[in-house]
C-alpha atoms as a PDB file:
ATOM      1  CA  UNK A   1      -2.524   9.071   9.807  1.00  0.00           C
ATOM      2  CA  UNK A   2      -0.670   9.195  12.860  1.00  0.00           C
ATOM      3  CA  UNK A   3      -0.076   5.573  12.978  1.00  0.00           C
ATOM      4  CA  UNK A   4       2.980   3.703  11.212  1.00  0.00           C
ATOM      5  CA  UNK A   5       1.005   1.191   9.211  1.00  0.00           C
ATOM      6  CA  UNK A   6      -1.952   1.394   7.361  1.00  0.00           C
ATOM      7  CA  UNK A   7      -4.677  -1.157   6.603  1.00  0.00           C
ATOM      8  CA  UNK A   8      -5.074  -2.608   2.756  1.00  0.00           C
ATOM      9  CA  UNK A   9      -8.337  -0.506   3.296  1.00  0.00           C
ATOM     10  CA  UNK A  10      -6.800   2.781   4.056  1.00  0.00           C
ATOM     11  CA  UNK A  11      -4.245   2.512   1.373  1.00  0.00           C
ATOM     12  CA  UNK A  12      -6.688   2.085  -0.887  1.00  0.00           C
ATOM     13  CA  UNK A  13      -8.362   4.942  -0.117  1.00  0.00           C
ATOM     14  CA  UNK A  14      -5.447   6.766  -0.069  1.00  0.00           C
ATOM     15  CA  UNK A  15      -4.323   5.985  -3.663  1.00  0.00           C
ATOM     16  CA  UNK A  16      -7.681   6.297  -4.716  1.00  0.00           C
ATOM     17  CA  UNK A  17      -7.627   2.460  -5.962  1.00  0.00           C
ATOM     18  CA  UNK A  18     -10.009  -0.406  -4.990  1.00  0.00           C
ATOM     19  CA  UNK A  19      -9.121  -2.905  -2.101  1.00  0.00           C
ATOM     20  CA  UNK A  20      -8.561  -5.807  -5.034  1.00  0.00           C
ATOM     21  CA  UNK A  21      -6.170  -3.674  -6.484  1.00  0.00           C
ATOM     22  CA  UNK A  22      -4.054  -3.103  -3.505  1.00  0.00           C
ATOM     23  CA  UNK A  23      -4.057  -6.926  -3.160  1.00  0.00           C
ATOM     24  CA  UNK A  24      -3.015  -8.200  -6.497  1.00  0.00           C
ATOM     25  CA  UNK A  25      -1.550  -5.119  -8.058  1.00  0.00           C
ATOM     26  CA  UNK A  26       0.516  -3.081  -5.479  1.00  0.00           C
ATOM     27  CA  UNK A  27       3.007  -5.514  -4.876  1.00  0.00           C
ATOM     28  CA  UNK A  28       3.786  -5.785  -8.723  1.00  0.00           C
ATOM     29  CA  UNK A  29       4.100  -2.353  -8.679  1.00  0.00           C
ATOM     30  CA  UNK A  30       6.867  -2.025  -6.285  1.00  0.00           C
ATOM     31  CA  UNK A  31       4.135  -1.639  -3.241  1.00  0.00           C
ATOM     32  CA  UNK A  32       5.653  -4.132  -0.668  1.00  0.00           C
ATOM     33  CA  UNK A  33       3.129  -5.043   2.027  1.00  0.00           C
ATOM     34  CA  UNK A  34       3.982  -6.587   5.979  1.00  0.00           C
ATOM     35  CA  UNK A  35       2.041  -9.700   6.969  1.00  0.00           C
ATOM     36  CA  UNK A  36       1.271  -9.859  10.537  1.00  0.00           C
ATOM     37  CA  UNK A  37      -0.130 -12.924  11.417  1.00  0.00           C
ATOM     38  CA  UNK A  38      -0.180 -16.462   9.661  1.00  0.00           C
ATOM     39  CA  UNK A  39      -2.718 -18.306   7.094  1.00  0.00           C
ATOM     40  CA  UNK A  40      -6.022 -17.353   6.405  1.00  0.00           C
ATOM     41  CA  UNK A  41      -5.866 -14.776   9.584  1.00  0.00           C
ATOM     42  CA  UNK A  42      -2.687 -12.693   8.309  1.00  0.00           C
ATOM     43  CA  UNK A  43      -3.528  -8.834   8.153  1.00  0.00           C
ATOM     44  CA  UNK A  44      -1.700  -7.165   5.330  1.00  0.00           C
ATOM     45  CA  UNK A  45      -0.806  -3.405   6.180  1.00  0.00           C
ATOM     46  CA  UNK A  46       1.717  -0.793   4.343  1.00  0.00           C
ATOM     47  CA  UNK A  47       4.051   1.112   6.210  1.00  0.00           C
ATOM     48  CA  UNK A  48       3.214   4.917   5.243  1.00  0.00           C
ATOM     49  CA  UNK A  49       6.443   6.252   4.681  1.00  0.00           C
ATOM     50  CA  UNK A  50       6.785   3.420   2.051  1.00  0.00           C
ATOM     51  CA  UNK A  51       3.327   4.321   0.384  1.00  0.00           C
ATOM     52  CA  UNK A  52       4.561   7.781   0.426  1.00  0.00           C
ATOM     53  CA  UNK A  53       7.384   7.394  -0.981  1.00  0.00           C
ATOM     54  CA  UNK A  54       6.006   4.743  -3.945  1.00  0.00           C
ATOM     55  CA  UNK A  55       3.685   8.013  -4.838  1.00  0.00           C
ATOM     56  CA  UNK A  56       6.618  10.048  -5.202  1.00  0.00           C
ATOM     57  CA  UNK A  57       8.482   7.472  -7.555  1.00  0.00           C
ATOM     58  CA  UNK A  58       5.148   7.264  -9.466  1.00  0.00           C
ATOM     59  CA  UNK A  59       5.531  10.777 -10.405  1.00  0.00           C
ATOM     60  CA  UNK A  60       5.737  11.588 -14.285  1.00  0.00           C
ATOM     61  CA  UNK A  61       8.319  14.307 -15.265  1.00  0.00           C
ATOM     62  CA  UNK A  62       6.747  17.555 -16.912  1.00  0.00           C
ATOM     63  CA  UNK A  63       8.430  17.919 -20.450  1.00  0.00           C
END
């Protein structure tokens, strides 16, 4: 992934979650997406560094 943003698709796929849950659950979770565009034509896409760095938070410590 050499770009800076990825696609609700590829963040999917790289969380191993389904497209509708990167829509309605990711931002709950913390997962803050950038809208580019306006209305019905905006393109939702995650900055990688943040993605990366939401896995790392999601990490459970080994007791």
């Amino acid at each position: 992934m050499s770009s800076q943003f990825m696609t609700v698709k590829q963040t999917a796929e790289h969380l191993n979650m389904s497209v509708q849950w990167v829509y309605r659950e990711a931002p709950k979770a913390g997962l803050v997406p950038y809208r580019f565009g306006r209305g019905r034509n905006a393109k939702l896409q995650f900055k990688v560094a943040d993605v990366h760095a939401w896995v790392k938070q999601q990490r459970m410590s080994g007791d």
